[in-house]
C-alpha atoms as a PDB file:
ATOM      1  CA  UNK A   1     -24.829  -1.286  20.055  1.00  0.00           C
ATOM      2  CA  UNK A   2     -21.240  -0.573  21.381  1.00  0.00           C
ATOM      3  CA  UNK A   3     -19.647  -1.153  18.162  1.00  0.00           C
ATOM      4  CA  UNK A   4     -22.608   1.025  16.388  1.00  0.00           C
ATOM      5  CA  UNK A   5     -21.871   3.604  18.790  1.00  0.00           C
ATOM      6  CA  UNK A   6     -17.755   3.553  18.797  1.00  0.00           C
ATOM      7  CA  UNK A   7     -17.148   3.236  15.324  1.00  0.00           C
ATOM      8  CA  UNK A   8     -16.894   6.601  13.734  1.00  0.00           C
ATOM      9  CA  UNK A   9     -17.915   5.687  10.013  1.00  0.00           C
ATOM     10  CA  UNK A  10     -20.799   3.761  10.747  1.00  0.00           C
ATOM     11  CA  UNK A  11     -21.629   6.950  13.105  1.00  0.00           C
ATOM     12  CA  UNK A  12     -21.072   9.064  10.181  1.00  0.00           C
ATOM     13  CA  UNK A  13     -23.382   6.159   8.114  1.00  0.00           C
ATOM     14  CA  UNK A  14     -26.220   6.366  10.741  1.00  0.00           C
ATOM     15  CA  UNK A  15     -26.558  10.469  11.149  1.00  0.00           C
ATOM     16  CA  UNK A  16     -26.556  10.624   7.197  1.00  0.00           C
ATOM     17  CA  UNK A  17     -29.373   7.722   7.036  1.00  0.00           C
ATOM     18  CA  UNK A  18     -31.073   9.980   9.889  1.00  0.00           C
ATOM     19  CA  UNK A  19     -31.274  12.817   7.666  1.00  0.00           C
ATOM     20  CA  UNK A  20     -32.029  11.459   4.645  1.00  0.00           C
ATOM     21  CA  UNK A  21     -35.050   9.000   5.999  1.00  0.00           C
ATOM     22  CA  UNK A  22     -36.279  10.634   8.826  1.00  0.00           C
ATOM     23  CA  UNK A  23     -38.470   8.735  10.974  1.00  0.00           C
ATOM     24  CA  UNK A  24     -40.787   9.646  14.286  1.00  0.00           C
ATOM     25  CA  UNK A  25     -39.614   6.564  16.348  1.00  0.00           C
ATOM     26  CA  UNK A  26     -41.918   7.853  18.770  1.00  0.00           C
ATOM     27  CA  UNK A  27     -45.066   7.703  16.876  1.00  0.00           C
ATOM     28  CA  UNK A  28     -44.299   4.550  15.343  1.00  0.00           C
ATOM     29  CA  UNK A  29     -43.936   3.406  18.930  1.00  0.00           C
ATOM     30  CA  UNK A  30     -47.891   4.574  19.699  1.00  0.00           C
ATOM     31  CA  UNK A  31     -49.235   2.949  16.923  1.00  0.00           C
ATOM     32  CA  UNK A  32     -47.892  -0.053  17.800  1.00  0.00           C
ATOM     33  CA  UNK A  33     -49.012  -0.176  21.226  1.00  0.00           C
ATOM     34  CA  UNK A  34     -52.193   0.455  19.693  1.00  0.00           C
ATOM     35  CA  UNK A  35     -52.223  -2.160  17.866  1.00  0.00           C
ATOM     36  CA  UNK A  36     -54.100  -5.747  19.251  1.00  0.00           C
ATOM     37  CA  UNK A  37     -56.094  -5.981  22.571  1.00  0.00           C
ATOM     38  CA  UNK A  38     -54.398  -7.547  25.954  1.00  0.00           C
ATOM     39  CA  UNK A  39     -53.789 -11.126  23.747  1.00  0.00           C
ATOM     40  CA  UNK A  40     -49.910 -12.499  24.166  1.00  0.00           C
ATOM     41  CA  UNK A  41     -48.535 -11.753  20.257  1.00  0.00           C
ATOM     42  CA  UNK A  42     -51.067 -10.011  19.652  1.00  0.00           C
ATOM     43  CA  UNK A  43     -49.659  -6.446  18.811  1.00  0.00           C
ATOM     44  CA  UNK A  44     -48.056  -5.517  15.058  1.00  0.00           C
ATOM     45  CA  UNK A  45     -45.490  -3.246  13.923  1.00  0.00           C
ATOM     46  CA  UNK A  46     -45.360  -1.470  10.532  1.00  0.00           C
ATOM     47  CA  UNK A  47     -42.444  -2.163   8.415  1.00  0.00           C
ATOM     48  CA  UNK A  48     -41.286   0.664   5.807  1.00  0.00           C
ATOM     49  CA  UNK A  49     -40.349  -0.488   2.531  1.00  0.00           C
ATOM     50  CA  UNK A  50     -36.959   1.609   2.318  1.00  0.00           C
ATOM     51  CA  UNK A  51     -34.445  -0.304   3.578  1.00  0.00           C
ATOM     52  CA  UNK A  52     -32.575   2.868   4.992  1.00  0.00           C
ATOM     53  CA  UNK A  53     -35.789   4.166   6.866  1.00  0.00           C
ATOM     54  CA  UNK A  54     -36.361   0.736   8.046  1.00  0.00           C
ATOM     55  CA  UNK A  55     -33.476   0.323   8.992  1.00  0.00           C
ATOM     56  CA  UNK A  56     -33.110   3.870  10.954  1.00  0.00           C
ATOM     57  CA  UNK A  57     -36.447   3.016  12.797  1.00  0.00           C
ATOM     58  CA  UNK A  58     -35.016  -0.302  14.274  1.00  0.00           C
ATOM     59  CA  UNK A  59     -31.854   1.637  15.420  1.00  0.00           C
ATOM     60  CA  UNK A  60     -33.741   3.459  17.233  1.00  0.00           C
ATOM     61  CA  UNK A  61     -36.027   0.346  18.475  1.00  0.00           C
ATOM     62  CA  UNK A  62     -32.832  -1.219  19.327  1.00  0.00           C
ATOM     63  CA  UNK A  63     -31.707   1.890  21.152  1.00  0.00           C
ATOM     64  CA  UNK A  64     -34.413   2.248  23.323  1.00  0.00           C
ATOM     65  CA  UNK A  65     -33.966  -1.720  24.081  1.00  0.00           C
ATOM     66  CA  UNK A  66     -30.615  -0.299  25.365  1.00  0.00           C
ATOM     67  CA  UNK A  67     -31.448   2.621  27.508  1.00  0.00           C
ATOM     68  CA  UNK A  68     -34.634   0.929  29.049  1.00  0.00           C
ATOM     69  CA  UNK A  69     -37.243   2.835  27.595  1.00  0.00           C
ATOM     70  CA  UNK A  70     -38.467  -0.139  25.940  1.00  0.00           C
ATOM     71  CA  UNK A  71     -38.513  -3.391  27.668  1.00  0.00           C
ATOM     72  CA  UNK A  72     -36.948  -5.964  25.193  1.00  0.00           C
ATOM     73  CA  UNK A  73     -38.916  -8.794  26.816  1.00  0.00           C
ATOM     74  CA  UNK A  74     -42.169  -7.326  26.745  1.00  0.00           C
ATOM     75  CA  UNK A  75     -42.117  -6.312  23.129  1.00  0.00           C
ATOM     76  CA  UNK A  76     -41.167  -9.909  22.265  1.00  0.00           C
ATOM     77  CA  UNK A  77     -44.296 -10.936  24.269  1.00  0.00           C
ATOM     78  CA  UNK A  78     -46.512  -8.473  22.757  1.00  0.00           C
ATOM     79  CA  UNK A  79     -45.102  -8.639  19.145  1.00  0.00           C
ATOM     80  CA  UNK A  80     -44.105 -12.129  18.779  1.00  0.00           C
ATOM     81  CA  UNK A  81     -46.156 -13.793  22.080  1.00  0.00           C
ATOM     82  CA  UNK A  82     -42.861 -15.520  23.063  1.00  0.00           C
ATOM     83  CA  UNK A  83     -41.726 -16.430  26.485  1.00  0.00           C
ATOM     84  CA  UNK A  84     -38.477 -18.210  25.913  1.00  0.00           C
ATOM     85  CA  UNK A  85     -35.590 -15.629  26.348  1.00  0.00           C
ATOM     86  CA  UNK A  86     -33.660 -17.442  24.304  1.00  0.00           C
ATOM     87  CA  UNK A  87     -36.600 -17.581  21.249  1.00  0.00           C
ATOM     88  CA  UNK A  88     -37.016 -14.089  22.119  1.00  0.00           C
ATOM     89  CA  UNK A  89     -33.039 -12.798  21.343  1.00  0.00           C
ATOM     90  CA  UNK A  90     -33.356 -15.169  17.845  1.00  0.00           C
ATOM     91  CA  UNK A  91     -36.537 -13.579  16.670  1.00  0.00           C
ATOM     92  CA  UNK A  92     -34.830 -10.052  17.484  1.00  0.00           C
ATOM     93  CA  UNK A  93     -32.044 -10.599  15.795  1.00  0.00           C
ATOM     94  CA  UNK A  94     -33.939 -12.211  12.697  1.00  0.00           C
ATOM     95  CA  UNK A  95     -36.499  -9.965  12.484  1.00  0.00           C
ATOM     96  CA  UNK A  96     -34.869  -6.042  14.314  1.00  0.00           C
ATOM     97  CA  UNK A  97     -31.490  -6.224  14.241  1.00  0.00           C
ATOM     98  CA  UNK A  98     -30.688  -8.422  10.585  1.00  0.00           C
ATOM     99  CA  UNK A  99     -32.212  -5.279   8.864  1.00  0.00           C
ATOM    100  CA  UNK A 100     -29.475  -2.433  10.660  1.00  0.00           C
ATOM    101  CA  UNK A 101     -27.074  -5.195   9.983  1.00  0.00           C
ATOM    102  CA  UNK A 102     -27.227  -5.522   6.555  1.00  0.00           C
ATOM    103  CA  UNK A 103     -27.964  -2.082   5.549  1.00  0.00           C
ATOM    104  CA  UNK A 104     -24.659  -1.045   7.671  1.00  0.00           C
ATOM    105  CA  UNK A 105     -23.055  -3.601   5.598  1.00  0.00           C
ATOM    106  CA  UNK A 106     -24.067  -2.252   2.745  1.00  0.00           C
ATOM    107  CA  UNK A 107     -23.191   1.381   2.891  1.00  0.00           C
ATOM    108  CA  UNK A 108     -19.582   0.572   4.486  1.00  0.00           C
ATOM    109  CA  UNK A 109     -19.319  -1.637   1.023  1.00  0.00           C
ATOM    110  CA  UNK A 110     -19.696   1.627  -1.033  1.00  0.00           C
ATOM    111  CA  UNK A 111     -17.548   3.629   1.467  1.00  0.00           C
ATOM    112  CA  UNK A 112     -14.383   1.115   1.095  1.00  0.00           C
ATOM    113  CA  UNK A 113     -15.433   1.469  -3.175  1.00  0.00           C
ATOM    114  CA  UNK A 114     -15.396   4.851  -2.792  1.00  0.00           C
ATOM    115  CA  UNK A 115     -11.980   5.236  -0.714  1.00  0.00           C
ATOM    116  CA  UNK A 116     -10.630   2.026  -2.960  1.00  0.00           C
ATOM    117  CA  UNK A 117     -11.425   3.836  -6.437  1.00  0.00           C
ATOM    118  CA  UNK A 118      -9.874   7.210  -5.543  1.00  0.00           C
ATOM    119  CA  UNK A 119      -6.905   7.713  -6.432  1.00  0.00           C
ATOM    120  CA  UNK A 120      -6.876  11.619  -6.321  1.00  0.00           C
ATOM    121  CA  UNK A 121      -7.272  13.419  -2.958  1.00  0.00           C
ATOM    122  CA  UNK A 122      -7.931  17.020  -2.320  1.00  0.00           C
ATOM    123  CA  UNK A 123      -4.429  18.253  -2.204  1.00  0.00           C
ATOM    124  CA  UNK A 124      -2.563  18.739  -5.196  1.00  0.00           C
ATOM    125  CA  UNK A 125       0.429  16.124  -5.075  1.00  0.00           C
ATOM    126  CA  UNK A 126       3.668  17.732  -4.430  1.00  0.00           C
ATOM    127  CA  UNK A 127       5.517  19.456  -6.785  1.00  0.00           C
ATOM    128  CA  UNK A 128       8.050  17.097  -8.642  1.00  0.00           C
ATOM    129  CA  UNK A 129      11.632  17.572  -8.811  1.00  0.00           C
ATOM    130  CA  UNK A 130      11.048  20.576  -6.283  1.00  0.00           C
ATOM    131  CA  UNK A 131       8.924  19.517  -3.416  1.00  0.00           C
ATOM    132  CA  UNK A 132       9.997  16.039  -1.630  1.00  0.00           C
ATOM    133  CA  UNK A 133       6.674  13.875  -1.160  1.00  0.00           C
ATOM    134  CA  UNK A 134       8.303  13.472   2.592  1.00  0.00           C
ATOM    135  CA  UNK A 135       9.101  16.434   4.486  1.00  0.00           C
ATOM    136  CA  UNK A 136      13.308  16.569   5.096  1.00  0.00           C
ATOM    137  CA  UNK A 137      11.802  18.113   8.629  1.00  0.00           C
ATOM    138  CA  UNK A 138       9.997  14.898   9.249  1.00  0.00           C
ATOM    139  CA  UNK A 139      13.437  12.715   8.297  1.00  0.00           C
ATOM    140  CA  UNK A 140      15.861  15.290  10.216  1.00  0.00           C
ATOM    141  CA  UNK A 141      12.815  14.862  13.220  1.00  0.00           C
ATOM    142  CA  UNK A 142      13.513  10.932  12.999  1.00  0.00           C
ATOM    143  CA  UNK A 143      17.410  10.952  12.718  1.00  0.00           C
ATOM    144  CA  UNK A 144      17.293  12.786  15.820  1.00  0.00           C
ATOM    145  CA  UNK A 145      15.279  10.304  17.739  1.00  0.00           C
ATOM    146  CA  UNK A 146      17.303   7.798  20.336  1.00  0.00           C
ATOM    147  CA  UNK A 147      15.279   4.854  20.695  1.00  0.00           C
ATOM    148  CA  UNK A 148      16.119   2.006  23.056  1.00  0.00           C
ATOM    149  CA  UNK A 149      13.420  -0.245  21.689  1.00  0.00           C
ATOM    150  CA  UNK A 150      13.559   0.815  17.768  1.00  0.00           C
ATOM    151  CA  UNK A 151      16.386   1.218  15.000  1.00  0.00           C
ATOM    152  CA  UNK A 152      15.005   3.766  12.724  1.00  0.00           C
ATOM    153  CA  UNK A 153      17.512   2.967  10.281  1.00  0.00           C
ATOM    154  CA  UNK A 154      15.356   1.242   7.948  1.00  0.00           C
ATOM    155  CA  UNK A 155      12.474   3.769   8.359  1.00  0.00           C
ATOM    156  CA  UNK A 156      14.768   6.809   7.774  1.00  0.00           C
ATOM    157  CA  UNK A 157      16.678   4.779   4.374  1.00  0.00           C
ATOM    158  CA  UNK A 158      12.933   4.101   3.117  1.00  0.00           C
ATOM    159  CA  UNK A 159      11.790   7.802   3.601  1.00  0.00           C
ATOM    160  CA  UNK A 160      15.017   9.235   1.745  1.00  0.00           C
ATOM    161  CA  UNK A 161      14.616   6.302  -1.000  1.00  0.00           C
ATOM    162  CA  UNK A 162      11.137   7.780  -1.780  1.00  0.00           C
ATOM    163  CA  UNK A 163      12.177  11.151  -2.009  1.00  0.00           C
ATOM    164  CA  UNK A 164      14.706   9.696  -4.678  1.00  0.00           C
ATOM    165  CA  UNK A 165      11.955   8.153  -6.346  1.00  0.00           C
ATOM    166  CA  UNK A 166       9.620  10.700  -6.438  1.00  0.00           C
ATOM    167  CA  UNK A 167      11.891  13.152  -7.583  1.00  0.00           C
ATOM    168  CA  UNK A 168      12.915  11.030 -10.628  1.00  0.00           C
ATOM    169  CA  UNK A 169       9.509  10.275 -11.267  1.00  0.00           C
ATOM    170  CA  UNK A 170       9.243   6.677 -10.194  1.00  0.00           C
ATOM    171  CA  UNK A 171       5.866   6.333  -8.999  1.00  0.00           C
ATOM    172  CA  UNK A 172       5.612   2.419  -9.322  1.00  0.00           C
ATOM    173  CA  UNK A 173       8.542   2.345  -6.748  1.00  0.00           C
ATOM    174  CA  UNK A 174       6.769   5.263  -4.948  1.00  0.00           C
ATOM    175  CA  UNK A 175       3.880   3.175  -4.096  1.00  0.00           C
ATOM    176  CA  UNK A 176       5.838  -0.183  -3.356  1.00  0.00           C
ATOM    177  CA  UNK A 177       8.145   1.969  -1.191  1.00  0.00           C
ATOM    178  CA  UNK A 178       4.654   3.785   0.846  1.00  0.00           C
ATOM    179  CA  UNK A 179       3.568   0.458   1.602  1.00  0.00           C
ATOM    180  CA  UNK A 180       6.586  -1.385   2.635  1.00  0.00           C
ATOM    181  CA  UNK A 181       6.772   1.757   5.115  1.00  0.00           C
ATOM    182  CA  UNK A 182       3.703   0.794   6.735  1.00  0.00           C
ATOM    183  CA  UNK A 183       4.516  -2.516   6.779  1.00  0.00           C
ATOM    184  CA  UNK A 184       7.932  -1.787   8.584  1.00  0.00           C
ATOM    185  CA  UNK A 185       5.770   0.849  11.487  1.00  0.00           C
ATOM    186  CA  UNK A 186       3.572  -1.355  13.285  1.00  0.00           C
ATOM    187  CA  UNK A 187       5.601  -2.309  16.083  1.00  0.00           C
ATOM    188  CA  UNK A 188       5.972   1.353  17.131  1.00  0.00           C
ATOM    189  CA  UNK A 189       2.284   1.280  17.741  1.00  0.00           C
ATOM    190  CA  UNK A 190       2.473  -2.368  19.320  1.00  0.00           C
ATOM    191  CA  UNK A 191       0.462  -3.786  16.608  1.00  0.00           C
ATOM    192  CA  UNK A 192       1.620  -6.851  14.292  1.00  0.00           C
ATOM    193  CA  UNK A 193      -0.118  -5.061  10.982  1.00  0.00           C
ATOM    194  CA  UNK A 194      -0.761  -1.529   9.815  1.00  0.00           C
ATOM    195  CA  UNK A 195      -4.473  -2.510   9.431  1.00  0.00           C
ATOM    196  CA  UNK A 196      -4.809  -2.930  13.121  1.00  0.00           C
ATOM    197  CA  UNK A 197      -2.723   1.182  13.560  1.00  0.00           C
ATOM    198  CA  UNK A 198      -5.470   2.227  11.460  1.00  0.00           C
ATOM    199  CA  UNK A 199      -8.326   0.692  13.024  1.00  0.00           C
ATOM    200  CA  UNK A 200      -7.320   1.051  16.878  1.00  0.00           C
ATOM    201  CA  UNK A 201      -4.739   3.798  17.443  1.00  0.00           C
ATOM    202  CA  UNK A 202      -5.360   7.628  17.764  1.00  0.00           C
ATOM    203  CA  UNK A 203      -8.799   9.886  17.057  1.00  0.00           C
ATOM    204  CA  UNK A 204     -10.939   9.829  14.410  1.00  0.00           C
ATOM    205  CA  UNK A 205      -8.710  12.044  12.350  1.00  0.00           C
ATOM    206  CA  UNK A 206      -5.632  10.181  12.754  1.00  0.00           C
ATOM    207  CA  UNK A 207      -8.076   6.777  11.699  1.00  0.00           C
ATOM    208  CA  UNK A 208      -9.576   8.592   9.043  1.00  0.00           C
ATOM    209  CA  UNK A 209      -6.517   9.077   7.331  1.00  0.00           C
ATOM    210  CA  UNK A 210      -4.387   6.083   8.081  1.00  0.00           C
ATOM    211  CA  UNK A 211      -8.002   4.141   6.632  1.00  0.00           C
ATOM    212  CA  UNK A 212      -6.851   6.416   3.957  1.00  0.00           C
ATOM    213  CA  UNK A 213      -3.608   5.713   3.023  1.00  0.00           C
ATOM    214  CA  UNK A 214      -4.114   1.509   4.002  1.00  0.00           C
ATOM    215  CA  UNK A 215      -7.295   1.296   1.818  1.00  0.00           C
ATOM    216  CA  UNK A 216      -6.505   3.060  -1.526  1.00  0.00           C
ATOM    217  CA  UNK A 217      -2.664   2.535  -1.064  1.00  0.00           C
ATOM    218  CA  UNK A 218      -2.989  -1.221  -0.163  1.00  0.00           C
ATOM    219  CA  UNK A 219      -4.633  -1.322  -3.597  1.00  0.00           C
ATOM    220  CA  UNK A 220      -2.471   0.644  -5.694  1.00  0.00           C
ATOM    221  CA  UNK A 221       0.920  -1.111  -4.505  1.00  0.00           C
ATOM    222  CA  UNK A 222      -1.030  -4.557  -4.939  1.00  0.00           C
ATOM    223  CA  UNK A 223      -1.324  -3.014  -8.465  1.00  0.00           C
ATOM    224  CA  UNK A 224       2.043  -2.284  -9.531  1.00  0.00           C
ATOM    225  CA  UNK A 225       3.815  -5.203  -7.795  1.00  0.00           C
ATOM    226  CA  UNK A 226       1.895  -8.171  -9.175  1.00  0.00           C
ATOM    227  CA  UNK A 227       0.118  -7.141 -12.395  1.00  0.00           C
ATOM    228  CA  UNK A 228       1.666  -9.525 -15.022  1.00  0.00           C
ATOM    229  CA  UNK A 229       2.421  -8.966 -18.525  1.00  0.00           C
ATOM    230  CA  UNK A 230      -0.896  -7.409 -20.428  1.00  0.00           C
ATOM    231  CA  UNK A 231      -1.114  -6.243 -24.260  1.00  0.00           C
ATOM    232  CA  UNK A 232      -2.097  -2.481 -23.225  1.00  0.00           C
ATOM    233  CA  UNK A 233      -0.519  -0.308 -20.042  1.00  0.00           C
ATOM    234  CA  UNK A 234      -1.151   2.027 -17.909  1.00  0.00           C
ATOM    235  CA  UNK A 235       1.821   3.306 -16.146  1.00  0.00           C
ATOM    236  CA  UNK A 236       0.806   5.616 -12.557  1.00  0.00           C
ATOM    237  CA  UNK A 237       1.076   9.042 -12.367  1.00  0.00           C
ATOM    238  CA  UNK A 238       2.182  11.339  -9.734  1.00  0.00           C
ATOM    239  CA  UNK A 239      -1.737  11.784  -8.590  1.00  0.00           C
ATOM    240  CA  UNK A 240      -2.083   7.944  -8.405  1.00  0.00           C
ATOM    241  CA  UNK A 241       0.645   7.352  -5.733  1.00  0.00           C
ATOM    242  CA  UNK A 242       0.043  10.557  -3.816  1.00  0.00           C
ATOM    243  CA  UNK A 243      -0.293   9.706   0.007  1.00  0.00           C
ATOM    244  CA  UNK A 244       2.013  12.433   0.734  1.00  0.00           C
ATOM    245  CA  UNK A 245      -0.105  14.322   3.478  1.00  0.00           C
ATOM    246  CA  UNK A 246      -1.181  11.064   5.238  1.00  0.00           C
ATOM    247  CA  UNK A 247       2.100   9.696   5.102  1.00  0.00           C
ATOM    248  CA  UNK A 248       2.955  12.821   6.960  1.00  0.00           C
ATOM    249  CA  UNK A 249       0.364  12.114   9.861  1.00  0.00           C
ATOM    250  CA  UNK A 250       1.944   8.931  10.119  1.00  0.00           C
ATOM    251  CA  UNK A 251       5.436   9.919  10.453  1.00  0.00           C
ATOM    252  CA  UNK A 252       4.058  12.700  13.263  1.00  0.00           C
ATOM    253  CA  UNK A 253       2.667  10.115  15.348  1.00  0.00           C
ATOM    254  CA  UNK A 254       5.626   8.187  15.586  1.00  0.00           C
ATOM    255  CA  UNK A 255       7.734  11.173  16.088  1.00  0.00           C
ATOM    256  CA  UNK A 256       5.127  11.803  19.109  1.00  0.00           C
ATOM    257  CA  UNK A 257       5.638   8.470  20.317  1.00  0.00           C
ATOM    258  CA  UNK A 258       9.394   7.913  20.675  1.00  0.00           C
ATOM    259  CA  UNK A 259       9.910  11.265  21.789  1.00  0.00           C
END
C-alpha cells in the first residue's frame, strides 16, 4: 500500500480508474455484511465484471484493511471462515490484492507504450542551425562549476559535441550523444545508473521528465546504434531525437547540486 501510495504514476493510474469506474465502497461494504447469518465463512462479496471497477473496489477494501476500518482478520473469518493467519494473508492476496496487482500492471504496460512510441513532445524541437538543442547558459553554468569530487570535462565536451551535431543535422549522433550523457551523470546523483536518477531523485516533475527522456530516449539511441543493415531506411529527424527541454532539467539539477 506504500508503494501504491508513493508512486506518482500509479497515483495518477488509480484517481483516473476512480473516475472512470466509480464505485460506493461503502455500500458494497453493507451488502456484504448482510450477507450469511453468524456461520464462520459464511458471508459473500460481489465481484464486478470490469476489471478496472473491480479492481478500484479492492483498493479501497485493501485501504480500509490499512487504516483499521476494516479488520483484515475478521473479513477472512467471515468471507473465507479461515483462522490460520497465515491461510488468511494467501487467500487475500489470491483472491483481493492479485486483481489491483494485475490491473496496475496492466495500465503501467500501456503508459511505458505510450511514453516508448512517442517520439514527438509538445514543444517544437529547436530551431536548427540557429537554436543550440543545449542552452550555451547551461554549458557556461557548468564551466564555471569547481568541483572537488567531479571533472566536468567530459560532461561539458559531450554538451558542446551535441550542439555540433545538432547544428549539422546529425541526429543519429544526437541521440547516441543524449544517452551517453546520462550514462556519464549518475554519480552526481550517487546512483550507479540513470534509471535509478529517474526513479528516486527529485519531485514528481523532475521524475516525470527524466522517465521521459530514459524511456523514449533509451529506445531511440538503442535504435540507431545497433540496427544492422536492412533493405529499406529510415533515417531520424530532428523531432525524433528531441529531448532538448528535459535534457535541460537535467543539466539544472546538477548545476543545483555542485553549486
Amino acid at each position: 500500500m506504500a508503494f501504491l501510495n508513493e508512486n506518482p504514476y500509479l497515483a495518477d493510474i488509480l484517481k483516473r480508474e476512480e473516475q472512470n469506474n466509480p464505485v460506493n465502497f461503502n455500500d458494497w461494504w453493507e451488502e456484504f455484511q448482510a450477507t450469511g447469518g453468524s456461520f464462520v465463512g459464511s458471508k459473500r462479496y460481489s465481484i464486478p465484471s470490469d476489471s478496472g471497477t473491480k479492481a478500484n473496489l479492492f483498493y479501497h477494501l485493501l485501504r480500509a484493511f490499512e487504516v483499521g476500518t476494516v479488520n483484515l482478520v475478521q473479513f477472512c473469518v467471515d468471507a473465507y471462515g479461515l483462522s490460520n493467519y497465515q491461510e488468511m494473508t494467501d487467500t487475500v492476496n489470491r483472491e483481493i490484492v492479485s486483481h489491483v496487482v494485475e490491473e496496475m500492471e496492466s495500465k503501467l504496460i500501456e503508459l511505458q507504450d505510450t511514453a516508448s512510441k512517442a517520439v514527438v513532445v509538445a514543444d517544437e524541437p529547436p530551431e536548427i542551425g540557429r537554436v543550440a538543442y543545449v542552452s550555451p547558459q547551461r554549458i557556461a553554468e557548468l564551466k564555471a562549476l569547481v568541483s572537488e569530487e567531479f571533472d566536468l570535462a567530459r560532461l561539458v565536451r559531450l554538451l558542446e559535441e551535441l550542439n555540433l551535431s545538432y547544428g549539422n543535422s546529425c541526429f543519429m549522433s544526437c541521440a547516441m550523444l543524449v544517452r551517453a550523457i546520462t550514462d556519464h551523470i549518475p554519480p552526481i546523483f550517487e546512483k550507479t545508473s540513470f534509471k535509478e536518477v529517474a526513479s528516486s531523485h527529485g519531485g514528481r516533475s523532475f521524475k516525470e521528465s527524466m522517465e521521459y527522456l530514459d524511456r523514449g530516449l533509451r529506445k531511440i539511441a538503442d535504435s540507431q546504434l545497433h540496427s544492422q543493415i536492412r533493405h529499406k531506411e529510415s533515417l531520424p529527424t530532428a523531432q525524433q531525437v528531441h529531448f532538448s527541454p528535459m535534457l535541460d532539467v537535467l543539466l539544472g539539477e546538477i548545476i543545483v547540486l555542485l553549486t
